[in-house]
PDB file of N, CA and C in Angstrom:
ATOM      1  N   UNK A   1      13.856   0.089  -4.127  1.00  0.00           N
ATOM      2  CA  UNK A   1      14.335  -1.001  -3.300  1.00  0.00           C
ATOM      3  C   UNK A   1      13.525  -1.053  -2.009  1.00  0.00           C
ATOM      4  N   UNK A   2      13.103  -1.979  -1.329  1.00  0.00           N
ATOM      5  CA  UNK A   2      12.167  -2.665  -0.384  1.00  0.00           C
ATOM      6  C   UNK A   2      13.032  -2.427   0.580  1.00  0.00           C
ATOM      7  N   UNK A   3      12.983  -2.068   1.764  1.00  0.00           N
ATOM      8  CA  UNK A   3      13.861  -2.116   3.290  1.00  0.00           C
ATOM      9  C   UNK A   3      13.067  -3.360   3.873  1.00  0.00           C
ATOM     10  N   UNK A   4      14.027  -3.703   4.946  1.00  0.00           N
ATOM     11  CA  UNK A   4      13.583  -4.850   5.673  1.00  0.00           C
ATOM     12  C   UNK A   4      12.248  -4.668   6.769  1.00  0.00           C
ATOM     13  N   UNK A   5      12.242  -3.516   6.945  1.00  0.00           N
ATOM     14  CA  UNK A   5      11.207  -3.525   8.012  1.00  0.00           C
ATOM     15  C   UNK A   5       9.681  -3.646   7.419  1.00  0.00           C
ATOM     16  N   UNK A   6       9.812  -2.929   5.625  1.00  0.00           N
ATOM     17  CA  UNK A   6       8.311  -3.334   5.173  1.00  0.00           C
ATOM     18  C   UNK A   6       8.382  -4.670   4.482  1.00  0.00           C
ATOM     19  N   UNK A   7       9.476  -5.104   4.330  1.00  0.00           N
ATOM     20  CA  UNK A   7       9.288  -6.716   4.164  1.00  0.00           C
ATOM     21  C   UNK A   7       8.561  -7.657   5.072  1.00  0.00           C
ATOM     22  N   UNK A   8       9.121  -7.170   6.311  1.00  0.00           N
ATOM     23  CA  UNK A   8       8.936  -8.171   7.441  1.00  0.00           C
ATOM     24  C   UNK A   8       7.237  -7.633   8.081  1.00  0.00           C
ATOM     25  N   UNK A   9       7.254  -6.531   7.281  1.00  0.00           N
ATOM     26  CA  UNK A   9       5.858  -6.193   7.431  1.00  0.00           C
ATOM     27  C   UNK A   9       4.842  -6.688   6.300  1.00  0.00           C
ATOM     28  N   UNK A  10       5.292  -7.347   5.451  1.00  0.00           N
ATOM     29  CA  UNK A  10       4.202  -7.434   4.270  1.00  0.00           C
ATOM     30  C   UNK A  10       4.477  -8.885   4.636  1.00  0.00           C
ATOM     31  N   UNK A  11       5.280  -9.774   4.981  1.00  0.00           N
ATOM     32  CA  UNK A  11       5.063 -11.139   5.106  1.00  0.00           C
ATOM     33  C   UNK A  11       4.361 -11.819   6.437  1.00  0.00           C
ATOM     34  N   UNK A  12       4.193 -10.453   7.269  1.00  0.00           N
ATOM     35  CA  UNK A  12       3.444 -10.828   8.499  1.00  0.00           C
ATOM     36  C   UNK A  12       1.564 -10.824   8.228  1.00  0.00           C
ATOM     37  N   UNK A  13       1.590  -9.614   7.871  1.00  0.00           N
ATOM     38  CA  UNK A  13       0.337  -9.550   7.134  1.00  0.00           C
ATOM     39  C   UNK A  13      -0.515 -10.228   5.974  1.00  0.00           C
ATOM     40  N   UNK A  14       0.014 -11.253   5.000  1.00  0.00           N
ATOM     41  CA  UNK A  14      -0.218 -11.458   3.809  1.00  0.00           C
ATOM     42  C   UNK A  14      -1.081 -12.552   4.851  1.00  0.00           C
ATOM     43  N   UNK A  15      -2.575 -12.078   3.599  1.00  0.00           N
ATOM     44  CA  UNK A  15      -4.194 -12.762   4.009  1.00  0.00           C
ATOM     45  C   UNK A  15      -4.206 -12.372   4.536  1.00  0.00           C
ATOM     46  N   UNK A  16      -4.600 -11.171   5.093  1.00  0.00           N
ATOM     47  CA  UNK A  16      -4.791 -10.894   6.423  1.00  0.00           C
ATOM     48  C   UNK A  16      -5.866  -9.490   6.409  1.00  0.00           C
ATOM     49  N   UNK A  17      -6.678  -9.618   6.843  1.00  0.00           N
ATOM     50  CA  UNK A  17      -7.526  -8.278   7.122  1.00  0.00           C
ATOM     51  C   UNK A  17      -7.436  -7.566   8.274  1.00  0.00           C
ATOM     52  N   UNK A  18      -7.501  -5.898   8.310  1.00  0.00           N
ATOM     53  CA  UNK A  18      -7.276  -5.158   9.624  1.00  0.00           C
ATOM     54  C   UNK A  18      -9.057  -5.428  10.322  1.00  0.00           C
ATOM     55  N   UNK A  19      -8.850  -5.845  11.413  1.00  0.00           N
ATOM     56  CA  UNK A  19     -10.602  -5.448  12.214  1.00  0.00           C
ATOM     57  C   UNK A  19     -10.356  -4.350  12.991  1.00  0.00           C
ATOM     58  N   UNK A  20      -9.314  -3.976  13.817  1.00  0.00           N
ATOM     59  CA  UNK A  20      -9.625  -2.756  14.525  1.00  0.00           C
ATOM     60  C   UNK A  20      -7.869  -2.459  15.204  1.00  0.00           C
ATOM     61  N   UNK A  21      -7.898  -0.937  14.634  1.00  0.00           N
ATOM     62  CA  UNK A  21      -6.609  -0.654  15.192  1.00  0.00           C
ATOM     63  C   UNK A  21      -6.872   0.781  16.196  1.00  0.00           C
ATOM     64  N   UNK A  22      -6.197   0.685  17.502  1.00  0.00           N
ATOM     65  CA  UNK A  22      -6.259   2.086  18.594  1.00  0.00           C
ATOM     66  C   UNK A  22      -4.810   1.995  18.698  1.00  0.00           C
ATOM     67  N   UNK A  23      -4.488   3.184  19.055  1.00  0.00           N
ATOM     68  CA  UNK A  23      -3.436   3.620  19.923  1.00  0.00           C
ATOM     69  C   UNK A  23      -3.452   3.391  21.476  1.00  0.00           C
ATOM     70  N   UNK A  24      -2.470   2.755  21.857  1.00  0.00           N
ATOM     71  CA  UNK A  24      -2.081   2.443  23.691  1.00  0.00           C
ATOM     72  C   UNK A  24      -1.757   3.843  23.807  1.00  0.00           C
ATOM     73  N   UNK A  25      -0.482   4.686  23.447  1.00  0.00           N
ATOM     74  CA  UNK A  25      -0.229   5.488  24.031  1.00  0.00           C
ATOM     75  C   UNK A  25       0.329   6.562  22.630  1.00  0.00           C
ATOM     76  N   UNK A  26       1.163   7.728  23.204  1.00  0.00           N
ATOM     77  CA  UNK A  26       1.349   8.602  21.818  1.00  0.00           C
ATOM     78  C   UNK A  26       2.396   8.044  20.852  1.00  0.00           C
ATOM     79  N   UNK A  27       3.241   7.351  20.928  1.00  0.00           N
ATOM     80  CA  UNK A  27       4.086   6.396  20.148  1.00  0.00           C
ATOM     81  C   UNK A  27       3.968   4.881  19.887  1.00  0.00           C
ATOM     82  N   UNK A  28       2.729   3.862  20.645  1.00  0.00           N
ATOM     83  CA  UNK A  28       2.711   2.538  20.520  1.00  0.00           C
ATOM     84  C   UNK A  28       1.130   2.492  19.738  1.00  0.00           C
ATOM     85  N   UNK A  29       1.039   1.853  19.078  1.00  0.00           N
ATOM     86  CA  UNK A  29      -0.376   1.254  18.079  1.00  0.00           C
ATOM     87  C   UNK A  29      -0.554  -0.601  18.204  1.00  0.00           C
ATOM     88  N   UNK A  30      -1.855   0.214  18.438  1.00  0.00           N
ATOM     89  CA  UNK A  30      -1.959  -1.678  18.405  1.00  0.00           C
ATOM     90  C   UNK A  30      -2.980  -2.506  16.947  1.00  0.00           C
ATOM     91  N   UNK A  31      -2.685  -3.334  16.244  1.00  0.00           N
ATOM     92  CA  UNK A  31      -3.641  -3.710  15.381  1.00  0.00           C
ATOM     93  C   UNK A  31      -4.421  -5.205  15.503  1.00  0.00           C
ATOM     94  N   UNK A  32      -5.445  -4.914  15.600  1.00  0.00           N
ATOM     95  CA  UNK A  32      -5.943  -6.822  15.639  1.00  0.00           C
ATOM     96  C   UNK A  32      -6.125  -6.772  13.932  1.00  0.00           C
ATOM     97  N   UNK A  33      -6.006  -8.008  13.630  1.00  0.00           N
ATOM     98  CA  UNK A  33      -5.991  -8.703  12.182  1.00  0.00           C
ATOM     99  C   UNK A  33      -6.653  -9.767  12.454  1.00  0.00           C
ATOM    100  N   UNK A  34      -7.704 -10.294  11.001  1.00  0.00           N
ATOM    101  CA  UNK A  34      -8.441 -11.400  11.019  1.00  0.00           C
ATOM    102  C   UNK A  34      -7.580 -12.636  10.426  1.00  0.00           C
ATOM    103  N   UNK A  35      -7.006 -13.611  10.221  1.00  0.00           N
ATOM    104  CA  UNK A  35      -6.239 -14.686   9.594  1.00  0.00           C
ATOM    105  C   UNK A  35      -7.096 -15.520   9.779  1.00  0.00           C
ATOM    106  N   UNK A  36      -8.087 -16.172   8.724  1.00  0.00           N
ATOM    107  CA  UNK A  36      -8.605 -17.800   8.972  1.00  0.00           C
ATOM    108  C   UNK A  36      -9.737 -16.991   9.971  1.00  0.00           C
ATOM    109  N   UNK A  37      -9.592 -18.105  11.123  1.00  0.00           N
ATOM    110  CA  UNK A  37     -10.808 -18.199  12.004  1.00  0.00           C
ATOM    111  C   UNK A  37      -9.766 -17.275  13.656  1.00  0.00           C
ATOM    112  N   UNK A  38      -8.625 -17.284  13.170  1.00  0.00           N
ATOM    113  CA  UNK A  38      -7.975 -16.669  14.324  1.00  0.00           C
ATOM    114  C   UNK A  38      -7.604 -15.277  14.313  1.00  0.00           C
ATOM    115  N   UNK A  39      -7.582 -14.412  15.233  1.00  0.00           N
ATOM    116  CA  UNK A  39      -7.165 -12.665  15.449  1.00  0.00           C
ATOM    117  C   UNK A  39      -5.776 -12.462  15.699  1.00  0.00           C
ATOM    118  N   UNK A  40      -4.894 -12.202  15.323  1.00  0.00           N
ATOM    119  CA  UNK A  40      -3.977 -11.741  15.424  1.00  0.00           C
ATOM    120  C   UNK A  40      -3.460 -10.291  16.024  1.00  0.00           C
ATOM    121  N   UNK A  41      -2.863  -9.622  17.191  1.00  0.00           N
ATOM    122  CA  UNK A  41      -2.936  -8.916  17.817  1.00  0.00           C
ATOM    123  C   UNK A  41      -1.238  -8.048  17.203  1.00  0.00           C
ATOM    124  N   UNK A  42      -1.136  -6.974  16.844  1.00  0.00           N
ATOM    125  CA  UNK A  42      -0.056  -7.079  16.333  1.00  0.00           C
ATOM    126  C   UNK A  42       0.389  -5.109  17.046  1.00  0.00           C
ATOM    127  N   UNK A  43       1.661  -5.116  18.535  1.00  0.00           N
ATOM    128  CA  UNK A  43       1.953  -3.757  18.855  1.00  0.00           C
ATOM    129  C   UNK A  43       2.907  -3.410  18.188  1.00  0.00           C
ATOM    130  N   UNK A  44       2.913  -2.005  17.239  1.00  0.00           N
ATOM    131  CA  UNK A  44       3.962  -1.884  17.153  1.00  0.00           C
ATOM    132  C   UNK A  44       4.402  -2.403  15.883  1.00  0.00           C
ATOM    133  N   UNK A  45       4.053  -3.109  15.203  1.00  0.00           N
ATOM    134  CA  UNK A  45       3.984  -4.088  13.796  1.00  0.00           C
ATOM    135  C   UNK A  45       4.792  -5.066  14.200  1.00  0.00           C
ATOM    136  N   UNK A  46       4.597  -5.751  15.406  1.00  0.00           N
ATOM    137  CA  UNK A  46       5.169  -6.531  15.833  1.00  0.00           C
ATOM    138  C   UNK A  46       3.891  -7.864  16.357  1.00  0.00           C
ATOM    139  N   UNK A  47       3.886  -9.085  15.943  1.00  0.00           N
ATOM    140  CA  UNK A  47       2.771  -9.742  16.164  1.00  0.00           C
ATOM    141  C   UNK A  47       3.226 -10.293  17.814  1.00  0.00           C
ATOM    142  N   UNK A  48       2.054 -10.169  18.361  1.00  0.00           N
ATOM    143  CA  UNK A  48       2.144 -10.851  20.069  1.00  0.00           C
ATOM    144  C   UNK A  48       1.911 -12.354  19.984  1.00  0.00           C
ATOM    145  N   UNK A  49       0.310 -12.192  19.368  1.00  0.00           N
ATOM    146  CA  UNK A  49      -0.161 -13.489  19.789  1.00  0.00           C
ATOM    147  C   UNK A  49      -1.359 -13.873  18.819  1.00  0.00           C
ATOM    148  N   UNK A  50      -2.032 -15.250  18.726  1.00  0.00           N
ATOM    149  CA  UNK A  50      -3.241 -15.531  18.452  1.00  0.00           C
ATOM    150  C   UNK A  50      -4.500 -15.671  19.547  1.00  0.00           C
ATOM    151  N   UNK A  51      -5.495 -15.006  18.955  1.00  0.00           N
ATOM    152  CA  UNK A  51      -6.912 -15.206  19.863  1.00  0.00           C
ATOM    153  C   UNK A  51      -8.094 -15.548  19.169  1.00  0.00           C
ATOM    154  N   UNK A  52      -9.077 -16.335  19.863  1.00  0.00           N
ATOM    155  CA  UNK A  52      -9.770 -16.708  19.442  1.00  0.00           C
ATOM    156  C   UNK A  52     -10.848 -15.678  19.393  1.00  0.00           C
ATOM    157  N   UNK A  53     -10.547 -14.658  19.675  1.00  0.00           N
ATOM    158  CA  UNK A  53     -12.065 -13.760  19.592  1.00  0.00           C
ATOM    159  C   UNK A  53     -11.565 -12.191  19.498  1.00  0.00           C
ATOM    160  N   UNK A  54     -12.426 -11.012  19.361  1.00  0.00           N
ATOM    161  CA  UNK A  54     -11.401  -9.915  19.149  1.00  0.00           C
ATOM    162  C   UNK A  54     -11.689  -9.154  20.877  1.00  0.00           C
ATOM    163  N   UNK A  55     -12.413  -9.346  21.810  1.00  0.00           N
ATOM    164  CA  UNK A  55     -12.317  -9.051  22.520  1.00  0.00           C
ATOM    165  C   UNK A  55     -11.187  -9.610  23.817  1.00  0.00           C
ATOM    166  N   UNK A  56     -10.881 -10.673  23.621  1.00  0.00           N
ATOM    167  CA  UNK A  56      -9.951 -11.408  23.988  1.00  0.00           C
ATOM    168  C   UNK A  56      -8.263 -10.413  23.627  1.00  0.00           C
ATOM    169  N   UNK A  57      -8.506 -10.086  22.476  1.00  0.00           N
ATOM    170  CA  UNK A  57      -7.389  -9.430  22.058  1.00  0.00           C
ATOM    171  C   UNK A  57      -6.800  -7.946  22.182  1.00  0.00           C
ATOM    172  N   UNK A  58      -8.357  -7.609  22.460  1.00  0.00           N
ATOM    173  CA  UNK A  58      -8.323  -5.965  22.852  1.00  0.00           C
ATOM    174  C   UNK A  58      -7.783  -6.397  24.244  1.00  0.00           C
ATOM    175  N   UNK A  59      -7.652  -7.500  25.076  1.00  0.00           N
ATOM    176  CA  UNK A  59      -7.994  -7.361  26.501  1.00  0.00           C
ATOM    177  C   UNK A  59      -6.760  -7.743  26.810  1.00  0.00           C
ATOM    178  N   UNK A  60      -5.596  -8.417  26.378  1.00  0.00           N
ATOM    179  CA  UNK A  60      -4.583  -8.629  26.141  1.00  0.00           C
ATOM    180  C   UNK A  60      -3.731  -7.455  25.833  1.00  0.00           C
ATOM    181  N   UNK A  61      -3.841  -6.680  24.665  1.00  0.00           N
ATOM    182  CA  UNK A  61      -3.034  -5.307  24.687  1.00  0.00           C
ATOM    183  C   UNK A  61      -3.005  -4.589  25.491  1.00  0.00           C
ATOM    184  N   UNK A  62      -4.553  -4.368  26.456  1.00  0.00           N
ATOM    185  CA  UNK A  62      -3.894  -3.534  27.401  1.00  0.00           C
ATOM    186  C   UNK A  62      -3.633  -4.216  28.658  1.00  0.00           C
ATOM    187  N   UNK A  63      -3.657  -5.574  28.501  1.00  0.00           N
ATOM    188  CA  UNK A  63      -3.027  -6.169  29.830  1.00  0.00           C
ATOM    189  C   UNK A  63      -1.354  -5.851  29.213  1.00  0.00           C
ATOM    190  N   UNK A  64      -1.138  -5.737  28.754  1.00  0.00           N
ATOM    191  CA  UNK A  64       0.865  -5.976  27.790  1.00  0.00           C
ATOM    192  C   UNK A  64       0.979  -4.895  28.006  1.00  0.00           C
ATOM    193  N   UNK A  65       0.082  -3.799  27.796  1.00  0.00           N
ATOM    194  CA  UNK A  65       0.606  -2.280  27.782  1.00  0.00           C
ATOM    195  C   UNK A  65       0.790  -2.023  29.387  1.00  0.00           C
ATOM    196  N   UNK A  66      -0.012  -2.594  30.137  1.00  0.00           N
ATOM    197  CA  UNK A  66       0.463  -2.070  31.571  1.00  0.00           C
ATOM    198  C   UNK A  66       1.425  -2.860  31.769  1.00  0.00           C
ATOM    199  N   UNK A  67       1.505  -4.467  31.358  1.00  0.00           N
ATOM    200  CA  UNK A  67       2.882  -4.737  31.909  1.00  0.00           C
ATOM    201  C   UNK A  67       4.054  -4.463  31.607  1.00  0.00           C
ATOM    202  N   UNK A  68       4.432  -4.031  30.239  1.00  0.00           N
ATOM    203  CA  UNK A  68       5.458  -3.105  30.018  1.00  0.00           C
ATOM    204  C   UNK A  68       5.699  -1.665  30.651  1.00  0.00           C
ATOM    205  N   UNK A  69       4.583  -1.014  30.795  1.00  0.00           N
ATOM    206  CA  UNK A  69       4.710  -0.023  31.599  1.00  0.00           C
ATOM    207  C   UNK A  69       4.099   1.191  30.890  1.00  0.00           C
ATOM    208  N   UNK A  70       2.832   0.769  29.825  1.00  0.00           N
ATOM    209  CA  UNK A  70       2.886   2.092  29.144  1.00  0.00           C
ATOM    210  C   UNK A  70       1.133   2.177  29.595  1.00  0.00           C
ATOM    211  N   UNK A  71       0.822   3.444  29.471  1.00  0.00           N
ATOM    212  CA  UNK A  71      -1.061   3.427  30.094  1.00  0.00           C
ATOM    213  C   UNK A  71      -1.209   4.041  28.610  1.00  0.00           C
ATOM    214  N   UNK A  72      -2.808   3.473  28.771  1.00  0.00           N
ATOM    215  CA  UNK A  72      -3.721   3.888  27.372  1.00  0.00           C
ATOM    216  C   UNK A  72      -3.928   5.263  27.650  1.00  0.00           C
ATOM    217  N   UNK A  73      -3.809   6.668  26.352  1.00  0.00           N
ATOM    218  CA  UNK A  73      -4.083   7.608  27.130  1.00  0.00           C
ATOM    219  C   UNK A  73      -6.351   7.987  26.223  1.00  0.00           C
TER     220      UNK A  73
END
């Protein structure tokens, strides 16, 4: 039987390729994903946002990670 959290994880992802995943800190992960022509930034297996480029997206996580309050270690 499937739990909801890898459901909601396999329907976020479907088409979707990983380009580059780091760790913010010792418990948060961040993944950019390729969709189409757009990057998908996803902390946590949680999607943020769309970007048009992957540096755009790296630059965004750790703007989110300081504003939540967590530092890259």
């Amino acid at each position: 039987m499937i739990n909801f959290q890898t459901l909601r994880q396999k329907l976020n992802e479907s088409g979707s390729s990983v380009i580059k995943t780091f760790k913010i800190n010792k418990s948060s992960e961040a993944v950019i994903t390729k969709v189409g022509s757009k990057y998908h930034l996803h902390i946590n297996g949680e999607k943020l946002d769309d970007y048009p480029s992957v540096k755009e997206a790296e630059k965004a996580a750790k703007e989110f990670s300081a504003f939540i309050g967590v530092q890259k270690q």
